[in-house]
PDB file of N, CA and C in Angstrom:
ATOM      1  N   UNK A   1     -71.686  32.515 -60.616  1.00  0.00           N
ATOM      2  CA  UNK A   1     -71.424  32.987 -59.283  1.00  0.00           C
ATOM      3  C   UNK A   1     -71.863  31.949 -58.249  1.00  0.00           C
ATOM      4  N   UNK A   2     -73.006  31.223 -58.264  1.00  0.00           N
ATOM      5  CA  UNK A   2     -73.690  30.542 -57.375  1.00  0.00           C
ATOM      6  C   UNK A   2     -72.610  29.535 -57.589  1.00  0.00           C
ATOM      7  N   UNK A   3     -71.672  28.775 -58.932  1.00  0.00           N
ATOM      8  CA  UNK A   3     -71.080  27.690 -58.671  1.00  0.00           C
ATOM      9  C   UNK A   3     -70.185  27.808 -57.602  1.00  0.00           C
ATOM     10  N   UNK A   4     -69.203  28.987 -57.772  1.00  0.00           N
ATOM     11  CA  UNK A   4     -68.108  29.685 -57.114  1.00  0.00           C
ATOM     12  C   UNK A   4     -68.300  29.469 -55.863  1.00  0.00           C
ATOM     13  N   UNK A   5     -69.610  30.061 -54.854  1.00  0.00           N
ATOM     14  CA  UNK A   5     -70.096  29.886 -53.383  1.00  0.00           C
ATOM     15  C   UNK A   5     -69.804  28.697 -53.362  1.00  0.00           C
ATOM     16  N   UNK A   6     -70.942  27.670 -54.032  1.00  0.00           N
ATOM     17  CA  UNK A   6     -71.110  26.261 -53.516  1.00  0.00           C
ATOM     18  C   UNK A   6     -69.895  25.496 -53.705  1.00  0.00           C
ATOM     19  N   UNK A   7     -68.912  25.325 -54.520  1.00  0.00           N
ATOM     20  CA  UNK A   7     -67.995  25.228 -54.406  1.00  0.00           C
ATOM     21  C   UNK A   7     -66.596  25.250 -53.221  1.00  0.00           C
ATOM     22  N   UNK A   8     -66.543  26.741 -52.876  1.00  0.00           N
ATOM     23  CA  UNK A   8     -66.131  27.233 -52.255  1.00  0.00           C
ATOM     24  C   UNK A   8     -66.452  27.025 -50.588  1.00  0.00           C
ATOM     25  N   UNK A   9     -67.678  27.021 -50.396  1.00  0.00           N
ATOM     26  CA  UNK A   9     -68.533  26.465 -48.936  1.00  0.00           C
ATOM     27  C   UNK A   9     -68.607  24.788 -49.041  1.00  0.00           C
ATOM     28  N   UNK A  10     -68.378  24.213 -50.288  1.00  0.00           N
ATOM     29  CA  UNK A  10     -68.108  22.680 -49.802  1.00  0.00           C
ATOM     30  C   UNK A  10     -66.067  22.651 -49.373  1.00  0.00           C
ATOM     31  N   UNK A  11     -65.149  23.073 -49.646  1.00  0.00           N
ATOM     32  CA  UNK A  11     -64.114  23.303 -49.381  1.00  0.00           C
ATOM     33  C   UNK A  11     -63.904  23.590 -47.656  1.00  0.00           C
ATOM     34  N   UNK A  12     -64.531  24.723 -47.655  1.00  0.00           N
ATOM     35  CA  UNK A  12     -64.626  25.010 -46.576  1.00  0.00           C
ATOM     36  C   UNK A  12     -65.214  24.671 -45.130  1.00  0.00           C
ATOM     37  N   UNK A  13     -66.803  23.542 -45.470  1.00  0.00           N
ATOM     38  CA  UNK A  13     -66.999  22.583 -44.566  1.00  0.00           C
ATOM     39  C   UNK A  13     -65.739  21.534 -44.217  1.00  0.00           C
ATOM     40  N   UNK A  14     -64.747  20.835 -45.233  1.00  0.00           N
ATOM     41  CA  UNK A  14     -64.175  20.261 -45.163  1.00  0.00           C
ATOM     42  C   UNK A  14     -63.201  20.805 -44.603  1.00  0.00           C
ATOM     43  N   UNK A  15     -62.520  21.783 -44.453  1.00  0.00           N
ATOM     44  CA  UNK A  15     -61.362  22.736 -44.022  1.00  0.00           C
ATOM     45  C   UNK A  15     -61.918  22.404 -42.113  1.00  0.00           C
ATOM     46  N   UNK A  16     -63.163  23.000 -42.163  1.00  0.00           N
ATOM     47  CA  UNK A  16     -63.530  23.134 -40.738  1.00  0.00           C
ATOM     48  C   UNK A  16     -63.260  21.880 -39.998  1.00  0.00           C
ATOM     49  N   UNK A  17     -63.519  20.894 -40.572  1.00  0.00           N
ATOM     50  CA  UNK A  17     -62.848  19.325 -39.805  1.00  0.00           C
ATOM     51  C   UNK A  17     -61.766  19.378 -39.941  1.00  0.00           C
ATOM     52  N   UNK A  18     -60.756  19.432 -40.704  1.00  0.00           N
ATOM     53  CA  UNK A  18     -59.772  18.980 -40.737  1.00  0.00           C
ATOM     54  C   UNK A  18     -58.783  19.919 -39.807  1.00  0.00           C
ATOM     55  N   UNK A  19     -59.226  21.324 -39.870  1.00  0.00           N
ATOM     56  CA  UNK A  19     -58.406  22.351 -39.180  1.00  0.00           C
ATOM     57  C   UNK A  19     -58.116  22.712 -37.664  1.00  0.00           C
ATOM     58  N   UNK A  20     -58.568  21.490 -36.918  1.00  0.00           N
ATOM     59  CA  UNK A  20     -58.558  21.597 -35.420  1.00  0.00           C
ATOM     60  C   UNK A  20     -57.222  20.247 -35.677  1.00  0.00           C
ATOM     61  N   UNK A  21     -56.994  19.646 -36.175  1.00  0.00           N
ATOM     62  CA  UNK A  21     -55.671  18.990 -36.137  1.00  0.00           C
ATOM     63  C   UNK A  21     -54.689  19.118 -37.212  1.00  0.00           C
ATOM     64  N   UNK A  22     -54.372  20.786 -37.840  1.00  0.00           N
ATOM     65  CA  UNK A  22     -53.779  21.143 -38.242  1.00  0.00           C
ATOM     66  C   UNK A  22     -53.086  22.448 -37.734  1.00  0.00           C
ATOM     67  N   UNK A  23     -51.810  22.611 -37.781  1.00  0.00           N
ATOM     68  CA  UNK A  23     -51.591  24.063 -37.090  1.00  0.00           C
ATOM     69  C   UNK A  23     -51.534  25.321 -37.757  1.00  0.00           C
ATOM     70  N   UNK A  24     -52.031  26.103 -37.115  1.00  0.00           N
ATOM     71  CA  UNK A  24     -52.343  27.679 -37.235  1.00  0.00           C
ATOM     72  C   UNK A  24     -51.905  28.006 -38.708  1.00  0.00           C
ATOM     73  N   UNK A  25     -50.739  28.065 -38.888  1.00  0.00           N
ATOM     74  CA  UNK A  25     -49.755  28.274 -40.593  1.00  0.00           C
ATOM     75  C   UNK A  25     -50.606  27.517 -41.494  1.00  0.00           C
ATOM     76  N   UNK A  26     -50.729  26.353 -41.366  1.00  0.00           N
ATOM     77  CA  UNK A  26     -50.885  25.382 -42.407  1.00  0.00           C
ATOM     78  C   UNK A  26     -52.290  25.404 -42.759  1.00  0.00           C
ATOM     79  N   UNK A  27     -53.223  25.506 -41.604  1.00  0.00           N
ATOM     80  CA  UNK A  27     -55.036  26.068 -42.195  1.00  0.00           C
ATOM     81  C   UNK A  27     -54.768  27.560 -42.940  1.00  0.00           C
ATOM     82  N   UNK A  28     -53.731  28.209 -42.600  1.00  0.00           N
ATOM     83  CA  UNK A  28     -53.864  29.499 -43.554  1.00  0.00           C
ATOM     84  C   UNK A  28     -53.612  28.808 -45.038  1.00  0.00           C
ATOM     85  N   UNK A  29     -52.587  28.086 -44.932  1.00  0.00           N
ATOM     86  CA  UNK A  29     -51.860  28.030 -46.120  1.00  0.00           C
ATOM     87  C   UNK A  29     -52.725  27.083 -46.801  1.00  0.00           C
ATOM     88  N   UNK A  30     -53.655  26.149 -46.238  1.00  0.00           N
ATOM     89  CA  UNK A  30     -54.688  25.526 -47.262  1.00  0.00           C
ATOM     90  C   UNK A  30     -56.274  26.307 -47.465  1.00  0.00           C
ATOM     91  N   UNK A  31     -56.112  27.290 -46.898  1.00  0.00           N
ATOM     92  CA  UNK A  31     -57.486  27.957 -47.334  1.00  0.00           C
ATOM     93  C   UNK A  31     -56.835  29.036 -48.351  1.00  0.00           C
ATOM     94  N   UNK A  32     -55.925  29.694 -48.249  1.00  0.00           N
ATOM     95  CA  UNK A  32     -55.138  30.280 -49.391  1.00  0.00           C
ATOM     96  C   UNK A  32     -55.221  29.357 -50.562  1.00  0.00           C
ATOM     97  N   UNK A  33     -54.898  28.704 -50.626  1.00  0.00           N
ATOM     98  CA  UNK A  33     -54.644  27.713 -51.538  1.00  0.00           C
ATOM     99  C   UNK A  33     -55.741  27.236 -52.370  1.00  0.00           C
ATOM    100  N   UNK A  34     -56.933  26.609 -51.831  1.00  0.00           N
ATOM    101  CA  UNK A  34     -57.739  25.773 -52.084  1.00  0.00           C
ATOM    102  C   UNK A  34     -59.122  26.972 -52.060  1.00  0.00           C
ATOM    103  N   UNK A  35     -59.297  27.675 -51.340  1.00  0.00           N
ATOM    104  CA  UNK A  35     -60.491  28.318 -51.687  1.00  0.00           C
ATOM    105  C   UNK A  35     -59.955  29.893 -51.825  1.00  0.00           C
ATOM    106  N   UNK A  36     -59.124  30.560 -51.842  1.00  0.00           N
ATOM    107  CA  UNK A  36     -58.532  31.628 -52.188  1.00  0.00           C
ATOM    108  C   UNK A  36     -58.686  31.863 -53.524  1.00  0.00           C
ATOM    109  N   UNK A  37     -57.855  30.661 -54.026  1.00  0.00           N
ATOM    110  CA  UNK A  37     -57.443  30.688 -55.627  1.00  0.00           C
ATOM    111  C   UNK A  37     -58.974  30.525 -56.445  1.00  0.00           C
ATOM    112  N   UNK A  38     -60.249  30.100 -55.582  1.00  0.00           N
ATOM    113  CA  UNK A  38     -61.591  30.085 -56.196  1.00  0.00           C
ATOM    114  C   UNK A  38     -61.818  31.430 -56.126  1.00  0.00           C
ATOM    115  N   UNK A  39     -61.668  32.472 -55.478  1.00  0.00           N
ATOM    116  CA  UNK A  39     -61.816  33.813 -55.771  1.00  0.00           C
ATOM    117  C   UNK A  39     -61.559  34.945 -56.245  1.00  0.00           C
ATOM    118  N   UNK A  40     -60.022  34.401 -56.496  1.00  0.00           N
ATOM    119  CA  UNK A  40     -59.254  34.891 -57.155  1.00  0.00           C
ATOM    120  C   UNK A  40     -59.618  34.605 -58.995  1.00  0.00           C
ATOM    121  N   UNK A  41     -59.552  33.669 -59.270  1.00  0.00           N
ATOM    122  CA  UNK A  41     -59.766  32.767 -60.755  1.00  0.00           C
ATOM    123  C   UNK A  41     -60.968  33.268 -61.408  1.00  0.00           C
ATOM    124  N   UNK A  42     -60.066  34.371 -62.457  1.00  0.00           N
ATOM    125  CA  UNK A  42     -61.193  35.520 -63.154  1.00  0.00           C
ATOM    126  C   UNK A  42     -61.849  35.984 -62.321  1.00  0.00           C
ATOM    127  N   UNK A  43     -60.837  36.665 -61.739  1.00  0.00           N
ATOM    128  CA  UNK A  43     -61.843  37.941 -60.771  1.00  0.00           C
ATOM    129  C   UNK A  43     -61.813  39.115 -61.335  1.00  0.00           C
ATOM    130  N   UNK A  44     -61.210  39.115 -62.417  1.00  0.00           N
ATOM    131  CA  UNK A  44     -61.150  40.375 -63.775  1.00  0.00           C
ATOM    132  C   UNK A  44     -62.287  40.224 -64.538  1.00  0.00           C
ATOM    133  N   UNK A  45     -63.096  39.585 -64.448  1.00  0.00           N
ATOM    134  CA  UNK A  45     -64.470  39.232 -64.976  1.00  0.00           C
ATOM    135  C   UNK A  45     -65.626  39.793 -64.116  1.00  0.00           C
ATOM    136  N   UNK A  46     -65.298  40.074 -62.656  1.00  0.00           N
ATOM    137  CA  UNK A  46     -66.417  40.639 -61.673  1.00  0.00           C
ATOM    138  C   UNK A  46     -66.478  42.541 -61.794  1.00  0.00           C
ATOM    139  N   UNK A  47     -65.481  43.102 -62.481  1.00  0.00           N
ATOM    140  CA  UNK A  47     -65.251  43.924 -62.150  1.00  0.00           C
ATOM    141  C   UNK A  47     -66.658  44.935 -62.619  1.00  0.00           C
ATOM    142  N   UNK A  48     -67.782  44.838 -63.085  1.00  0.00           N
ATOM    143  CA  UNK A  48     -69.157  45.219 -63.561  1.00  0.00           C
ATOM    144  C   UNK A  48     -70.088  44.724 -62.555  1.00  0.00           C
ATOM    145  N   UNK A  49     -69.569  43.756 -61.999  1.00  0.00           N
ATOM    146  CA  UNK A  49     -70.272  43.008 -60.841  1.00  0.00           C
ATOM    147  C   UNK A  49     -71.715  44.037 -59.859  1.00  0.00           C
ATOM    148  N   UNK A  50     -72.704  43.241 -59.615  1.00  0.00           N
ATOM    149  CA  UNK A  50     -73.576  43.740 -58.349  1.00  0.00           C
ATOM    150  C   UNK A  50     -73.311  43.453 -57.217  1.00  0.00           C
ATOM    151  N   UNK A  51     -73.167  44.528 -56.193  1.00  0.00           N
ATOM    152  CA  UNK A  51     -72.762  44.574 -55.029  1.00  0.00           C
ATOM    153  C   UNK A  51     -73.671  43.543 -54.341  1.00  0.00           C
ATOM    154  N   UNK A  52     -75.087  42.821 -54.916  1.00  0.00           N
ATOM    155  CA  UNK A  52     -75.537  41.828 -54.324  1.00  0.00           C
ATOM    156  C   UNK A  52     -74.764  40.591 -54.462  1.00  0.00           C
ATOM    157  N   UNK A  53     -73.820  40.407 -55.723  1.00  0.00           N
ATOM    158  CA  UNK A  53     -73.236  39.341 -55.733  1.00  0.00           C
ATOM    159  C   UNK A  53     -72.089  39.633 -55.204  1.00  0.00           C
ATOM    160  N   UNK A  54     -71.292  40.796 -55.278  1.00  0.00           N
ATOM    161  CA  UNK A  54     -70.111  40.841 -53.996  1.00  0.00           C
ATOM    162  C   UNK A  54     -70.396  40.354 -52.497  1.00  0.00           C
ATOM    163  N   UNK A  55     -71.364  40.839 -51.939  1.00  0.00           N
ATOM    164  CA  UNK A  55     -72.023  40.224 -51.085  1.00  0.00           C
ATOM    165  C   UNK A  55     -71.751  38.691 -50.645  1.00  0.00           C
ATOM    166  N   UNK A  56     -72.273  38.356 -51.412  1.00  0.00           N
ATOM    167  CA  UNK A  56     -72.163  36.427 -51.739  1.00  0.00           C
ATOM    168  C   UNK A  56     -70.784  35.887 -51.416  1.00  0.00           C
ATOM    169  N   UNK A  57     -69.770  36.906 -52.392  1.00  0.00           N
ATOM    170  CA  UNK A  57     -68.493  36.455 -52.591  1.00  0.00           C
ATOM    171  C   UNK A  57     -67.530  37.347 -50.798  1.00  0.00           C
ATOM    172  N   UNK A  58     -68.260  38.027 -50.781  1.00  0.00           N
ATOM    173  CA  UNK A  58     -67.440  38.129 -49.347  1.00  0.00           C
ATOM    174  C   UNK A  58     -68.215  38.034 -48.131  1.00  0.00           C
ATOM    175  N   UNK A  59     -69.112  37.341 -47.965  1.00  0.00           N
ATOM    176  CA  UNK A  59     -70.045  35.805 -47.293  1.00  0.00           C
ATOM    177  C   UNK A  59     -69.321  34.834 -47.302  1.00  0.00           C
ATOM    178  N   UNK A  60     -68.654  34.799 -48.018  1.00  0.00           N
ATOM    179  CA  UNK A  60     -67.467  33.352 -48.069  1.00  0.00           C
ATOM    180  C   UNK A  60     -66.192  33.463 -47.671  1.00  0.00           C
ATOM    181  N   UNK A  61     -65.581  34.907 -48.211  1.00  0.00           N
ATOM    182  CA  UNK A  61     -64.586  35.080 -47.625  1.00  0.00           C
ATOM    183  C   UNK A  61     -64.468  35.209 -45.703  1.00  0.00           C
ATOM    184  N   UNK A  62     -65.372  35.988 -45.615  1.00  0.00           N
ATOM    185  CA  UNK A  62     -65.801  35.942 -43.832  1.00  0.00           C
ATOM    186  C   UNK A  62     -66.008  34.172 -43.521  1.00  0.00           C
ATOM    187  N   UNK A  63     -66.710  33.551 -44.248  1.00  0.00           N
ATOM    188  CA  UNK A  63     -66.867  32.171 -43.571  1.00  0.00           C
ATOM    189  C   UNK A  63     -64.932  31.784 -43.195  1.00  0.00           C
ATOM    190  N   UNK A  64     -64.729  31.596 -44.473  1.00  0.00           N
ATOM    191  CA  UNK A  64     -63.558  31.490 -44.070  1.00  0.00           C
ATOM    192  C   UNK A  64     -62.168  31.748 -43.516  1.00  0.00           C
ATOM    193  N   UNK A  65     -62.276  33.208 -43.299  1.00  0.00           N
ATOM    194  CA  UNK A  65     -61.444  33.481 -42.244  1.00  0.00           C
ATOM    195  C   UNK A  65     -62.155  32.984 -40.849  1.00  0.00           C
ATOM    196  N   UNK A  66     -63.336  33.268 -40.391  1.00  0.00           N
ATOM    197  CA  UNK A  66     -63.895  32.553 -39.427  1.00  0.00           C
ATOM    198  C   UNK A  66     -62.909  30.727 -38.832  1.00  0.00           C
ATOM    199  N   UNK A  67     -63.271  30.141 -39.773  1.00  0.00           N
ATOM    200  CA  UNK A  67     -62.966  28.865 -40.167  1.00  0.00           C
ATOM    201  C   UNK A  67     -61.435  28.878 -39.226  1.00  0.00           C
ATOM    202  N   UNK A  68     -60.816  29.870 -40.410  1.00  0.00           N
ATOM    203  CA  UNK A  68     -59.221  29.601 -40.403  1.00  0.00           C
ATOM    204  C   UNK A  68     -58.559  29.791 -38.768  1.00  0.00           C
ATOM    205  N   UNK A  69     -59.195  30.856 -38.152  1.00  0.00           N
ATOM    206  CA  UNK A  69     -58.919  31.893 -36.906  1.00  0.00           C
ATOM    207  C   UNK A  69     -59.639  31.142 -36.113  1.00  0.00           C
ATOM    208  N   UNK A  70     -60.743  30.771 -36.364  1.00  0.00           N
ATOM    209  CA  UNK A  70     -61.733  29.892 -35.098  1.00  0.00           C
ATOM    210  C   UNK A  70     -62.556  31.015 -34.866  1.00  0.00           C
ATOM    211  N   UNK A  71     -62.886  32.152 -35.210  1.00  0.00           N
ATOM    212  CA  UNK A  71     -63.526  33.510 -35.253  1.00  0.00           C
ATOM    213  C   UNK A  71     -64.776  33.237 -34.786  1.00  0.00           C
ATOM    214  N   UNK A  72     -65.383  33.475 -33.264  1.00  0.00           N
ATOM    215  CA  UNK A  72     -66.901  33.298 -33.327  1.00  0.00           C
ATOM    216  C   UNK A  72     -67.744  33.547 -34.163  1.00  0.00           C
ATOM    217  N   UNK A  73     -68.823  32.789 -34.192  1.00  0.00           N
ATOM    218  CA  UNK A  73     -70.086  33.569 -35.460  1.00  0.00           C
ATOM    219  C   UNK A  73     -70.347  35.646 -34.923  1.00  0.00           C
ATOM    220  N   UNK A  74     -69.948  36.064 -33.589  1.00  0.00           N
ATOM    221  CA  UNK A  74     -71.003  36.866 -33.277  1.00  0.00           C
ATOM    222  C   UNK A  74     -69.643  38.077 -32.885  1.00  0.00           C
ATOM    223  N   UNK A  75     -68.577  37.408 -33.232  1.00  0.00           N
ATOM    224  CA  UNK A  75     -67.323  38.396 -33.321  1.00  0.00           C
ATOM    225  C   UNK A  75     -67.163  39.372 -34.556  1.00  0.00           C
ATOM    226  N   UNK A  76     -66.211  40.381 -34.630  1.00  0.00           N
ATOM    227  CA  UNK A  76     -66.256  41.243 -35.734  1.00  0.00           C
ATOM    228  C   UNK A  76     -65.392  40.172 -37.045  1.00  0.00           C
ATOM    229  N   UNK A  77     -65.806  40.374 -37.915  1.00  0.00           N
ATOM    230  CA  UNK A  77     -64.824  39.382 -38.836  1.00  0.00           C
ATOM    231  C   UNK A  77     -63.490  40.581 -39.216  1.00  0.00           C
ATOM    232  N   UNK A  78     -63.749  41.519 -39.155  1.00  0.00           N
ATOM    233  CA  UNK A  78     -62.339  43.084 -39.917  1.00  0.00           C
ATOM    234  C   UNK A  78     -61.416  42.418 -38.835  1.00  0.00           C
ATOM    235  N   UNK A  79     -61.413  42.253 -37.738  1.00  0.00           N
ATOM    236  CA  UNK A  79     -60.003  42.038 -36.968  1.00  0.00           C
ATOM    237  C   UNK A  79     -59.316  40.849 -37.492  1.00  0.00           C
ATOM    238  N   UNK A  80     -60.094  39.499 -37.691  1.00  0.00           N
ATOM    239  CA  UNK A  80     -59.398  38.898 -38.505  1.00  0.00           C
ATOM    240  C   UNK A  80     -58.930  38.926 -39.935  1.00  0.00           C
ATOM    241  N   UNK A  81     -59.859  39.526 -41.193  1.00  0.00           N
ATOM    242  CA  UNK A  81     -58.543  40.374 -42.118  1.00  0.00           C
ATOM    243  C   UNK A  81     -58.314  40.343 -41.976  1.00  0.00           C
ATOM    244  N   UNK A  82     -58.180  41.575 -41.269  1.00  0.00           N
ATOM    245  CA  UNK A  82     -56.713  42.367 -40.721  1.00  0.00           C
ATOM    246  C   UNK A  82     -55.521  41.317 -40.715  1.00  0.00           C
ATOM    247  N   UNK A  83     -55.470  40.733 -39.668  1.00  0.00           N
ATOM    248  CA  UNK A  83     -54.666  39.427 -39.255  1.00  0.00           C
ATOM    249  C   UNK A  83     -54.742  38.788 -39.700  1.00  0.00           C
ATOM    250  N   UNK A  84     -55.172  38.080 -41.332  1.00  0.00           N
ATOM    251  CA  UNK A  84     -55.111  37.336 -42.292  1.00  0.00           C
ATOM    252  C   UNK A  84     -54.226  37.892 -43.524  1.00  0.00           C
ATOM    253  N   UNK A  85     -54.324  39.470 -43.225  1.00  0.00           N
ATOM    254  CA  UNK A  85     -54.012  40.369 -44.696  1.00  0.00           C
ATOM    255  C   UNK A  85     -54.339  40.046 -45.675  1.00  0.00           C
ATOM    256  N   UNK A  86     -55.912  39.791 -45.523  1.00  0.00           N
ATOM    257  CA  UNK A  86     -56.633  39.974 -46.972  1.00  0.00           C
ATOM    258  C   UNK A  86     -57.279  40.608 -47.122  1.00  0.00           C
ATOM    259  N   UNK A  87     -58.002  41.391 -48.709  1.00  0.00           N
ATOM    260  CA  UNK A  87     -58.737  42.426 -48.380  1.00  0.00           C
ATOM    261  C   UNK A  87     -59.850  41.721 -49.002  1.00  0.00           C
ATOM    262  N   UNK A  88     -60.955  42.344 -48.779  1.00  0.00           N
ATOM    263  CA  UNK A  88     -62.259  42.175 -49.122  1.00  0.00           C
ATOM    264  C   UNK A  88     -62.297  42.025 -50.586  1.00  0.00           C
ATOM    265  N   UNK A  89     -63.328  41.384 -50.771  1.00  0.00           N
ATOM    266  CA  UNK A  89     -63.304  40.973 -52.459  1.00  0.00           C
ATOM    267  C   UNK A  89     -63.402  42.009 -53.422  1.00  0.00           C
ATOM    268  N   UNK A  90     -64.460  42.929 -52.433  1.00  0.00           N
ATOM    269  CA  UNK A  90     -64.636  43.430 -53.999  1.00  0.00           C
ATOM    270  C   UNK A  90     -63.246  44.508 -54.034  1.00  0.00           C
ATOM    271  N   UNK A  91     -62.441  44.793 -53.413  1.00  0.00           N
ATOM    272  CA  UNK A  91     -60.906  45.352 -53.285  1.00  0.00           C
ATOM    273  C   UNK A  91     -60.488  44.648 -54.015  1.00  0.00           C
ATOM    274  N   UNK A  92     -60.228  43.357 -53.645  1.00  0.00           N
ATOM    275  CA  UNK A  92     -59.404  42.719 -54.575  1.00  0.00           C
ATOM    276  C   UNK A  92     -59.467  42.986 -56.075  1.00  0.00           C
ATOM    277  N   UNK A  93     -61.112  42.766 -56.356  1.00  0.00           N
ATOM    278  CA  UNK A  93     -61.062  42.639 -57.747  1.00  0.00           C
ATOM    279  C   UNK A  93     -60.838  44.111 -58.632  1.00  0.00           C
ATOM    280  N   UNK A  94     -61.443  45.193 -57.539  1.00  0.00           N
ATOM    281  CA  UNK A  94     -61.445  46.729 -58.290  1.00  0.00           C
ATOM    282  C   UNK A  94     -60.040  47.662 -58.253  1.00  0.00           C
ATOM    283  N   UNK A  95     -59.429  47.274 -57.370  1.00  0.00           N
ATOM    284  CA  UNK A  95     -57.996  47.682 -56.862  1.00  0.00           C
ATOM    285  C   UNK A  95     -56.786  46.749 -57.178  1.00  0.00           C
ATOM    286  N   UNK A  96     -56.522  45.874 -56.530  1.00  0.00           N
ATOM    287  CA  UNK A  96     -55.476  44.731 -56.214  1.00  0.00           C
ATOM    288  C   UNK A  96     -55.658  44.330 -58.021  1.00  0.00           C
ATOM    289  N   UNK A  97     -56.236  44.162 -58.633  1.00  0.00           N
ATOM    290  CA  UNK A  97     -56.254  43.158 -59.656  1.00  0.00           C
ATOM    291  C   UNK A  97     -55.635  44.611 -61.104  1.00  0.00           C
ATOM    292  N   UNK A  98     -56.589  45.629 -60.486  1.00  0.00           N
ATOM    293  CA  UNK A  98     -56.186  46.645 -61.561  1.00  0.00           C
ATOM    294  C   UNK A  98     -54.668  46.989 -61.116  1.00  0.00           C
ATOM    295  N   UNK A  99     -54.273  47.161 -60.033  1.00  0.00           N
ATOM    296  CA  UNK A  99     -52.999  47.562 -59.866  1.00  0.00           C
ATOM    297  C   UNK A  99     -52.018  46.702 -60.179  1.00  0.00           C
ATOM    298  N   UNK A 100     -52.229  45.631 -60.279  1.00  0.00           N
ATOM    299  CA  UNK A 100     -51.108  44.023 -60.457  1.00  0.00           C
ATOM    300  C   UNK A 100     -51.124  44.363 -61.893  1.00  0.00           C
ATOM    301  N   UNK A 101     -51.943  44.628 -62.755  1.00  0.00           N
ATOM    302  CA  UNK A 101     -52.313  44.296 -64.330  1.00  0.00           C
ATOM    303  C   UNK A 101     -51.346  45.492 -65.120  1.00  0.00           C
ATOM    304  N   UNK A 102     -51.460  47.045 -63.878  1.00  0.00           N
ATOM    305  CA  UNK A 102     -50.561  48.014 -64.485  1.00  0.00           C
ATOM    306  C   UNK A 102     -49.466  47.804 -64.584  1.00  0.00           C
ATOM    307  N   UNK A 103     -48.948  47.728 -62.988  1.00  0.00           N
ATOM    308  CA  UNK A 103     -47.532  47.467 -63.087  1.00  0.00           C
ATOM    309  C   UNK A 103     -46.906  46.720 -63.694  1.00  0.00           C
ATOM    310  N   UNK A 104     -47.732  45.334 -63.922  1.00  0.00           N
ATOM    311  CA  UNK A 104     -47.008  44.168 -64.994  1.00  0.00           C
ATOM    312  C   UNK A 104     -46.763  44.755 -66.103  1.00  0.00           C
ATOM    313  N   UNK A 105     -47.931  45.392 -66.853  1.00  0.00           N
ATOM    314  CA  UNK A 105     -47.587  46.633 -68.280  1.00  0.00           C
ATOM    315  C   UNK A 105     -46.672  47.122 -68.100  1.00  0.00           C
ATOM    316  N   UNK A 106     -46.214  48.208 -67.367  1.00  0.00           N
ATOM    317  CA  UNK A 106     -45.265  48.927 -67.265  1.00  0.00           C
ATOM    318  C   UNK A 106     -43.742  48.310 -66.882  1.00  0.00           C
ATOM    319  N   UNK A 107     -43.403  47.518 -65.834  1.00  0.00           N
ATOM    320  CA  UNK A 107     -42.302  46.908 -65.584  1.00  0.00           C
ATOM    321  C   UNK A 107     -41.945  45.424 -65.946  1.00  0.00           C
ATOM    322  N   UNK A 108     -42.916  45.005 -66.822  1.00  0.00           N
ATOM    323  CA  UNK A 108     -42.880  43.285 -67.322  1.00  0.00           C
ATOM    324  C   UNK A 108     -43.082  43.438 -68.891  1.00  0.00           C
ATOM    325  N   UNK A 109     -42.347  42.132 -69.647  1.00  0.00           N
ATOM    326  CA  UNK A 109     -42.779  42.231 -70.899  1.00  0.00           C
ATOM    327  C   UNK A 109     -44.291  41.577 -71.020  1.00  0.00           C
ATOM    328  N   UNK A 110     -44.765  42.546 -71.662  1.00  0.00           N
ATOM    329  CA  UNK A 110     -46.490  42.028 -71.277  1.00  0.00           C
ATOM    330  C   UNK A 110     -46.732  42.745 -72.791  1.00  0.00           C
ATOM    331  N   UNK A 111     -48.114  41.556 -73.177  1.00  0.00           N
ATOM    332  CA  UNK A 111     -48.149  42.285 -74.733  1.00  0.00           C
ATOM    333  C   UNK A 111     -48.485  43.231 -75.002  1.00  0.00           C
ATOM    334  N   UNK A 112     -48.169  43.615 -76.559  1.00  0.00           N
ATOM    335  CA  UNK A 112     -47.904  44.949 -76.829  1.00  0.00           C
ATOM    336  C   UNK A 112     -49.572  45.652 -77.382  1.00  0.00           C
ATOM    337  N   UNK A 113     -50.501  45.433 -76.966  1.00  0.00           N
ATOM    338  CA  UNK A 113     -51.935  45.896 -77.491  1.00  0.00           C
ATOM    339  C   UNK A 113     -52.151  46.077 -75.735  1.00  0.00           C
ATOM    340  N   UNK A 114     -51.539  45.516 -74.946  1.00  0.00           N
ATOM    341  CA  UNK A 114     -51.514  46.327 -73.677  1.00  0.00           C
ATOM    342  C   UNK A 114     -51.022  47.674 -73.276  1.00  0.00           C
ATOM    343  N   UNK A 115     -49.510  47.355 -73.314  1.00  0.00           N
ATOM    344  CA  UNK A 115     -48.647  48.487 -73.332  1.00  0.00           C
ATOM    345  C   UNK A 115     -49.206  49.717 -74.224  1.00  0.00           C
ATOM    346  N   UNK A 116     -49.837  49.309 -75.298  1.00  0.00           N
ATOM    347  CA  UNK A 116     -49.736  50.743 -76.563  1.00  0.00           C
ATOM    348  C   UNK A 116     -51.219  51.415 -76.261  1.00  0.00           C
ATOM    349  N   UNK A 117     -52.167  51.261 -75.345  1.00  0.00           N
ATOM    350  CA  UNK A 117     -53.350  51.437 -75.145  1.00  0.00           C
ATOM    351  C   UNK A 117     -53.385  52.727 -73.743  1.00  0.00           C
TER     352      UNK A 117
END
């Protein structure tokens, strides 16, 4: 977990320079990209997780919508979600990840020790 942050917060120092001479779309589309996909990547593995380490992991996600939006430190971070349309991590991983995994079962060929369970 601790790699994931530090990781993720060195990305994101770097995002913060670079994103005042990049436009609005394109800081979304490289923090999607580049530190998104760090939270995403086995997030089917958090799902036992401690809400102290969710914590951590959506500490980062707030940094970086901050980042992306220009979001003061002392502003609400939910309005930007909102206006990012992302949800909070631990959503992602307890909801979003279980619901992607069903439907693929059910409407995708997905293997069969899935389906038969």
């Amino acid at each position: 977990m601790a790699y994931v942050c530090k990781a993720c917060y060195f990305h994101i120092r770097a995002l913060r320079y670079v994103s005042k001479s990049l436009p609005d779309h394109v800081a979304r589309i490289v923090a999607c990209s580049i530190v998104g996909s760090r939270l995403d990547y086995c997030n089917s593995l958090f799902v036992g997780m401690t809400d102290f380490n969710f914590k951590k992991l959506r500490r980062v996600q707030n940094t970086l919508a901050r980042v992306v939006l220009r979001v003061g430190k002392f502003e609400h971070i939910t309005p930007a979600l909102i206006k990012l349309h992302w949800l909070p991590v631990k959503q992602r991983v307890l909801l979003y990840k279980q619901a992607l995994i069903t439907f693929n079962v059910l409407h995708h060929n997905t293997p069969m020790y899935l389906r038969d369970s």
